[in-house]
Protein backbone atom coordinates (compact mmCIF):
# COMPACT_ATOMS: atom_id res chain seq x y z
CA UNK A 1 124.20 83.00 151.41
CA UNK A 2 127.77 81.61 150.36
CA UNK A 3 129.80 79.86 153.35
CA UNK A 4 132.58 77.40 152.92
CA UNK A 5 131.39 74.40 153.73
CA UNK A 6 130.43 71.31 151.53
CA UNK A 7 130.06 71.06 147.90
CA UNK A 8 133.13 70.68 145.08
CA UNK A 9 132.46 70.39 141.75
CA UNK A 10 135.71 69.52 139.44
CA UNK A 11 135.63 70.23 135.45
CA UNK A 12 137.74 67.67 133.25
CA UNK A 13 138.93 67.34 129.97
CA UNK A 14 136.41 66.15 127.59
CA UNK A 15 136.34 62.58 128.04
CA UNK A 16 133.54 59.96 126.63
CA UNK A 17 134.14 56.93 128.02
CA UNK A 18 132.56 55.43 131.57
CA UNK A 19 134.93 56.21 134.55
CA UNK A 20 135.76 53.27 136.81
CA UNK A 21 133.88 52.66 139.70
CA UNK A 22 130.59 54.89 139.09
CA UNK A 23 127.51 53.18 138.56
CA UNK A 24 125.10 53.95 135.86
CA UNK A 25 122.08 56.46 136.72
CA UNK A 26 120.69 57.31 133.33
CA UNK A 27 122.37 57.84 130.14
CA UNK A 28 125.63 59.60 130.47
CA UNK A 29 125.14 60.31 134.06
CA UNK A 30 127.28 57.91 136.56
CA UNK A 31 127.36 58.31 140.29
CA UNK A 32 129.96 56.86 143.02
CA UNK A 33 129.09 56.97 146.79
CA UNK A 34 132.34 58.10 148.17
CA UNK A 35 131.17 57.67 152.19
CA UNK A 36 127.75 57.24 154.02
CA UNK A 37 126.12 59.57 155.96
CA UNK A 38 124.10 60.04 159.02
CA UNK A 39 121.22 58.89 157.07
CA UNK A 40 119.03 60.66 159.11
CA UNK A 41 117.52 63.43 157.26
CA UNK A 42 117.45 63.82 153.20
CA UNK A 43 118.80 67.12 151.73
CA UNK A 44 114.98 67.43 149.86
CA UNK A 45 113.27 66.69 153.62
CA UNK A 46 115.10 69.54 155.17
CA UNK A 47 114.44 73.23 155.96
CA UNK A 48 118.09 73.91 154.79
CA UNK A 49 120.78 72.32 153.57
CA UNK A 50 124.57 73.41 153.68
CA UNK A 51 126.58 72.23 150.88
CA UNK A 52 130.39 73.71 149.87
CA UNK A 53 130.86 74.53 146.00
CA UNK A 54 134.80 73.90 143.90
CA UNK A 55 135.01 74.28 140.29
CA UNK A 56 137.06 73.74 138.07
CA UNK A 57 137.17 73.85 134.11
CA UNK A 58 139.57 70.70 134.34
CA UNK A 59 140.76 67.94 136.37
CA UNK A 60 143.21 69.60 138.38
CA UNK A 61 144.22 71.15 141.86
CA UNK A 62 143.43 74.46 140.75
CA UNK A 63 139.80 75.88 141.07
CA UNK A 64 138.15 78.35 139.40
CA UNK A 65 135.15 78.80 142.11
CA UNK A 66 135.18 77.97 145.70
CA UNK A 67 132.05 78.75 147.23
CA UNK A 68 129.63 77.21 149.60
CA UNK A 69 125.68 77.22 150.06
CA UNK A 70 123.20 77.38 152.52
CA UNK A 71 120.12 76.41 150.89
CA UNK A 72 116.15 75.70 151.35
CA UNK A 73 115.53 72.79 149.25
CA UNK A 74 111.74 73.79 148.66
CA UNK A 75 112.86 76.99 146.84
CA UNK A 76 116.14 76.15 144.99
CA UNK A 77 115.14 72.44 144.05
CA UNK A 78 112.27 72.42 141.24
CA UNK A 79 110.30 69.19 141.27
CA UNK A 80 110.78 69.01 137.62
CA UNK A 81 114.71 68.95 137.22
CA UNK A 82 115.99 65.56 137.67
CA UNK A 83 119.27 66.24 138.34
CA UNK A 84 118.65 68.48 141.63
CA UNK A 85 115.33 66.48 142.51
CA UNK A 86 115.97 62.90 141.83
CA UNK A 87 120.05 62.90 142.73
CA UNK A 88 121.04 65.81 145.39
CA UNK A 89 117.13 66.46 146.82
CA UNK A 90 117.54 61.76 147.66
CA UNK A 91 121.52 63.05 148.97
CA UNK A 92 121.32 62.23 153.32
CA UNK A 93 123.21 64.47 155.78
CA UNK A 94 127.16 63.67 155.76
CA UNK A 95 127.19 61.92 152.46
CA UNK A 96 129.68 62.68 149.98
CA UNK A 97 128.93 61.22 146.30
CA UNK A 98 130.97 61.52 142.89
CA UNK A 99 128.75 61.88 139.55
CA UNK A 100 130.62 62.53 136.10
CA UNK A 101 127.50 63.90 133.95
CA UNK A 102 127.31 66.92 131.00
CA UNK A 103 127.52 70.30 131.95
CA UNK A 104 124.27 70.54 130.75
CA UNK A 105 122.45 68.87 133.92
CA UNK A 106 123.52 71.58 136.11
CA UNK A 107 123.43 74.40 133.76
CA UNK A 108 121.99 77.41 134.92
CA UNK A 109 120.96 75.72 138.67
CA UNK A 110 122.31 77.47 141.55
CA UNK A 111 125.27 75.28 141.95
CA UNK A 112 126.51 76.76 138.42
CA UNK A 113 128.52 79.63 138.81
CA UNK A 114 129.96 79.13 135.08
CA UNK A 115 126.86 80.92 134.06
CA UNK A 116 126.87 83.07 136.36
CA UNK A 117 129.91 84.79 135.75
CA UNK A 118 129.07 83.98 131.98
CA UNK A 119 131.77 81.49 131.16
CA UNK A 120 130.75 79.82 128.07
CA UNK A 121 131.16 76.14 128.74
CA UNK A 122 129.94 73.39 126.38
CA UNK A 123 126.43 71.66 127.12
CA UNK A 124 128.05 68.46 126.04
CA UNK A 125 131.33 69.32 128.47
CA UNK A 126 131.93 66.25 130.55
CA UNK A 127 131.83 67.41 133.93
CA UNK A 128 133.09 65.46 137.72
CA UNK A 129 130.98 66.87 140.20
CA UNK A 130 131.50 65.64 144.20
CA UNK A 131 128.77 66.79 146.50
CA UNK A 132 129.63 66.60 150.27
CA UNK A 133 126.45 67.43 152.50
CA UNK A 134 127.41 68.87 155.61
CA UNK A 135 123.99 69.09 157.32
CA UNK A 136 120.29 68.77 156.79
CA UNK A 137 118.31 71.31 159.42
CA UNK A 138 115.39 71.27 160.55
CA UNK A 139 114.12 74.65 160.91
CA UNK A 140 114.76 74.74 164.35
CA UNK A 141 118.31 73.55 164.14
CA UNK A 142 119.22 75.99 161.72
CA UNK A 143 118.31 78.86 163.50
CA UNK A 144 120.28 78.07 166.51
CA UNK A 145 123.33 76.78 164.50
CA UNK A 146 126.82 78.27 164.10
CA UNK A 147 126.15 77.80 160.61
CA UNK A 148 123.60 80.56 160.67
CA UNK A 149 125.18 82.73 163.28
CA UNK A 150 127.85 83.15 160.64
CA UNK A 151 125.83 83.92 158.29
CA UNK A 152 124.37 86.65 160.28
CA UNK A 153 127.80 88.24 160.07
CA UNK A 154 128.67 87.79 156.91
CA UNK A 155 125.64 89.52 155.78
CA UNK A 156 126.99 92.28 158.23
CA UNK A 157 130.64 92.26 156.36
CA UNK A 158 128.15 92.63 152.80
CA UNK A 159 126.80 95.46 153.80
CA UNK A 160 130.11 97.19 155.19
CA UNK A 161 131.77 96.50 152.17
CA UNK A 162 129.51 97.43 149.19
CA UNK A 163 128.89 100.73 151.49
CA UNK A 164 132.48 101.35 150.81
CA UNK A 165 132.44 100.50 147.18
CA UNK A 166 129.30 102.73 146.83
CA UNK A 167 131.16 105.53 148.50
CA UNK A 168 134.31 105.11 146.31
CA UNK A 169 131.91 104.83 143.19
CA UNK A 170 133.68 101.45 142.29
CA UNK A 171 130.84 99.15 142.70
CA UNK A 172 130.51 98.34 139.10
CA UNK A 173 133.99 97.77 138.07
CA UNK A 174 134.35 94.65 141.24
CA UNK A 175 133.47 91.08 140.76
CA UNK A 176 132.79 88.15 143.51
CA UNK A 177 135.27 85.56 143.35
CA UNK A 178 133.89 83.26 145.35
CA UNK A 179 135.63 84.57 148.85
CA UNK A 180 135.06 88.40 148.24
CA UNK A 181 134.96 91.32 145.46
CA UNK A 182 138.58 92.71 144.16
CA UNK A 183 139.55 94.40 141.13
CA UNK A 184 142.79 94.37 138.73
CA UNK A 185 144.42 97.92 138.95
CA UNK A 186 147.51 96.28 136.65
CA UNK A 187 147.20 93.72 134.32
CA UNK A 188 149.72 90.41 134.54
CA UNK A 189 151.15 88.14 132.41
CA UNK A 190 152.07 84.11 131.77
CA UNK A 191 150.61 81.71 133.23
CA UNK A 192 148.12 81.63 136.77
CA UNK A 193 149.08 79.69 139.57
CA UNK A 194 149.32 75.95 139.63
CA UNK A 195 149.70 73.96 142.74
CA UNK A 196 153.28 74.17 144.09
CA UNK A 197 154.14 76.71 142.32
CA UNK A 198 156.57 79.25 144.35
CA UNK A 199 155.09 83.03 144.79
CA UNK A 200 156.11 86.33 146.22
CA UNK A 201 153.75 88.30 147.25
CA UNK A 202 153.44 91.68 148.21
CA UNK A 203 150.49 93.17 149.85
CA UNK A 204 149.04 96.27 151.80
CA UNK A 205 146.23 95.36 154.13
CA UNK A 206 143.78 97.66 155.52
CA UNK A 207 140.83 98.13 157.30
CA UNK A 208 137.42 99.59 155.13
CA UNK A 209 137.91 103.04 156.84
CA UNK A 210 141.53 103.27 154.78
CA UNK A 211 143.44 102.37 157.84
CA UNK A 212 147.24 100.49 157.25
CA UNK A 213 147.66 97.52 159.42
CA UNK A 214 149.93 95.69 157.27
CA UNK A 215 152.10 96.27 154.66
CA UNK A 216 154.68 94.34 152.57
CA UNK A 217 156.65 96.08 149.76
CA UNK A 218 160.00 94.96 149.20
CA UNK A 219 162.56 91.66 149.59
CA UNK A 220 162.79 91.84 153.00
CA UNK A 221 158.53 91.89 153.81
CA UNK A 222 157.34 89.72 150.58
CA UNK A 223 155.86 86.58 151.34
CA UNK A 224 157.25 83.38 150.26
CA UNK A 225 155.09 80.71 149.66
CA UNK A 226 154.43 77.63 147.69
CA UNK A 227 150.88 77.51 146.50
CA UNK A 228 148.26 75.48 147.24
CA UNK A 229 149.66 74.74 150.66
CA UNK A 230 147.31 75.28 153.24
CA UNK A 231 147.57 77.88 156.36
CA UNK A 232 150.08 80.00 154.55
CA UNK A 233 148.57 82.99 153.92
CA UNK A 234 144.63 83.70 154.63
CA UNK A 235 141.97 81.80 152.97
CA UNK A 236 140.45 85.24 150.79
CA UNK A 237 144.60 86.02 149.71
CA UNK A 238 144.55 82.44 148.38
CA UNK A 239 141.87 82.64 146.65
CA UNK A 240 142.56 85.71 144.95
CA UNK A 241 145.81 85.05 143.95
CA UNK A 242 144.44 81.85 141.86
CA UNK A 243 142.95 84.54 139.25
CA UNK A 244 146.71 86.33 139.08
CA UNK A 245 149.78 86.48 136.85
CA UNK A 246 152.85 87.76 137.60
CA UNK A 247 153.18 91.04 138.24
CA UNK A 248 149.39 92.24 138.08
CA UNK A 249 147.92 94.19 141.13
CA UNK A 250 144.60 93.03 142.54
CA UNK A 251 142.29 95.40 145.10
CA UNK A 252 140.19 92.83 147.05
CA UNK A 253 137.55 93.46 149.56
CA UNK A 254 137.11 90.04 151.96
CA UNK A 255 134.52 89.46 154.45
CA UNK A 256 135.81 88.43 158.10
CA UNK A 257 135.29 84.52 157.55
CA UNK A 258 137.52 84.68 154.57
CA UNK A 259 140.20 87.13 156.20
CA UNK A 260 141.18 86.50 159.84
CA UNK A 261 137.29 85.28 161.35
CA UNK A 262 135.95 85.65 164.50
CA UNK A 263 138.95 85.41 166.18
CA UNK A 264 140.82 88.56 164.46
CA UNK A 265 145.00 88.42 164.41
CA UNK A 266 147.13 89.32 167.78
CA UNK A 267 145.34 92.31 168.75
CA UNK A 268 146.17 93.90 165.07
CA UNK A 269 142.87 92.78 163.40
CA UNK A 270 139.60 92.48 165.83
CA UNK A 271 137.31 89.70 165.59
CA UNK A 272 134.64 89.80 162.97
CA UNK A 273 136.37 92.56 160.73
CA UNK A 274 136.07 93.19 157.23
CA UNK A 275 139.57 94.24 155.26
CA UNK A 276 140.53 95.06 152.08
CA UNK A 277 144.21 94.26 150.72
CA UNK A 278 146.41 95.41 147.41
CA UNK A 279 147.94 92.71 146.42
CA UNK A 280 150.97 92.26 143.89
CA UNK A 281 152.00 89.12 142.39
CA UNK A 282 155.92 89.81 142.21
CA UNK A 283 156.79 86.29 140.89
CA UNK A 284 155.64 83.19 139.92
CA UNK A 285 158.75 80.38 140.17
CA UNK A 286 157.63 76.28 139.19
CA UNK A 287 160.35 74.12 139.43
CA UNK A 288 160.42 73.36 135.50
CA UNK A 289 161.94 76.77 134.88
């Protein structure tokens, strides 16, 4: 199951030269501890381990896939694939480490969502990849943790959601994003979002049985906001807006944790609820024009 949490991977530009401060680990592979740990538990000794997922196909602020895992080592780490056995599986509970290595050592592992969503990317691609391990579990500990409680109800928000989509007859025309499924009703055009960059947005927001509790349609409702800037608009409208150009229409369906979480929004939005939004990219401003 996906949950932000603790894992970023960042694509750069092709690049063949050593980068400074990473040490050595086998040919073409370099690795920089970034902080220490706990130490007390290694990601391939526990039960499961929760790591958070960012891509991106360059170096930049922008990602192309923000995801996290929760994870059993035993069944998502084969003994025979040195990248996830010898380098994450040795990886200790709060660590966060830097390698630069090819695309290739992580190709087709379940911290590559490239070929997932069928993205062709270069074996050779030089890749930065920045692992941040939130916690090793024992069994025991992961049962009883927040971290699984939540995703007890996302698995809830799942189910709610593709029920809709099934009843709509849409299922096969959504895609996950990383935060939630959504849909272009209106192609865009130009450029996506960079960081900074000045949108409007407009949006109707609605609950999965069709019910308005939000809507913004014109100058006076739009949002303003410069992107990239966090607690400006919810983490699931961020998100989706990334993929956008100006003036294209999105339909996304977000799961509570990625829309207004267990605490819901001032009596309009309960706790724990599952929405769905239409959202319109009005403009896209960057300083340059």
């Amino acid at each position: 199951m996906r949950v932000l949490g603790c894992l970023l991977i960042v694509f750069l530009a092709a690049c063949q030269s050593s980068p400074d401060g990473f040490e050595e680990r086998k040919e073409n592979v370099y690795r920089e501890l970034r902080a220490f740990g706990e130490g007390d538990r290694k990601v391939g000794d526990a039960h499961t381990a929760s790591l958070n997922v960012y891509m991106a196909q360059r170096f930049s602020s922008h990602y192309d896939y923000m995801l996290g895992y929760d994870v059993r080592p035993v069944e998502a780490i084969p003994a025979d694939h040195w990248f996830l056995n010898h380098e994450l599986a040795s990886a200790e509970s709060g660590d966060s480490i830097r390698w630069y290595l090819p695309y290739s050592e992580i190709k087709g592992t379940f911290i590559d969502e490239y070929t997932i969503d069928s993205i062709m990317v270069a074996d050779t691609a030089r890749i930065e990849l920045i692992i941040a391990i939130q916690s090793a579990y024992t069994k025991e500990e992961y049962f009883n943790s927040p971290r699984y409680l939540s995703q007890v109800q996302a698995t809830k928000d799942q189910q709610l959601i593709m029920a809709q989509l099934e009843e709509l007859n849409i299922k096969d025309s959504v895609t996950w994003f990383g935060s939630g499924w959504q849909r272009v009703l209106k192609e865009g055009e130009g450029d996506r979002p960079n960081a900074g960059d000045h949108l409007i947005l407009g949006f109707t927001g609605s609950f999965l049985d069709g019910t308005v509790f939000d809507v913004a349609d014109d100058s006076l409702t739009y949002i303003y906001f410069d992107y990239g800037k966090p607690d400006q608009v919810i983490e699931g409208i961020e998100r989706s807006v990334g993929y956008m150009r100006r003036g294209e229409r999105r339909e996304v369906w977000l799961p509570s944790a990625y829309a207004f979480g267990s605490k819901g929004s001032e009596d309009i939005v309960p706790p724990n609820t599952p929405v769905r939004f239409e959202l319109h990219l009005v403009d896209l401003l960057r300083d340059s024009i």
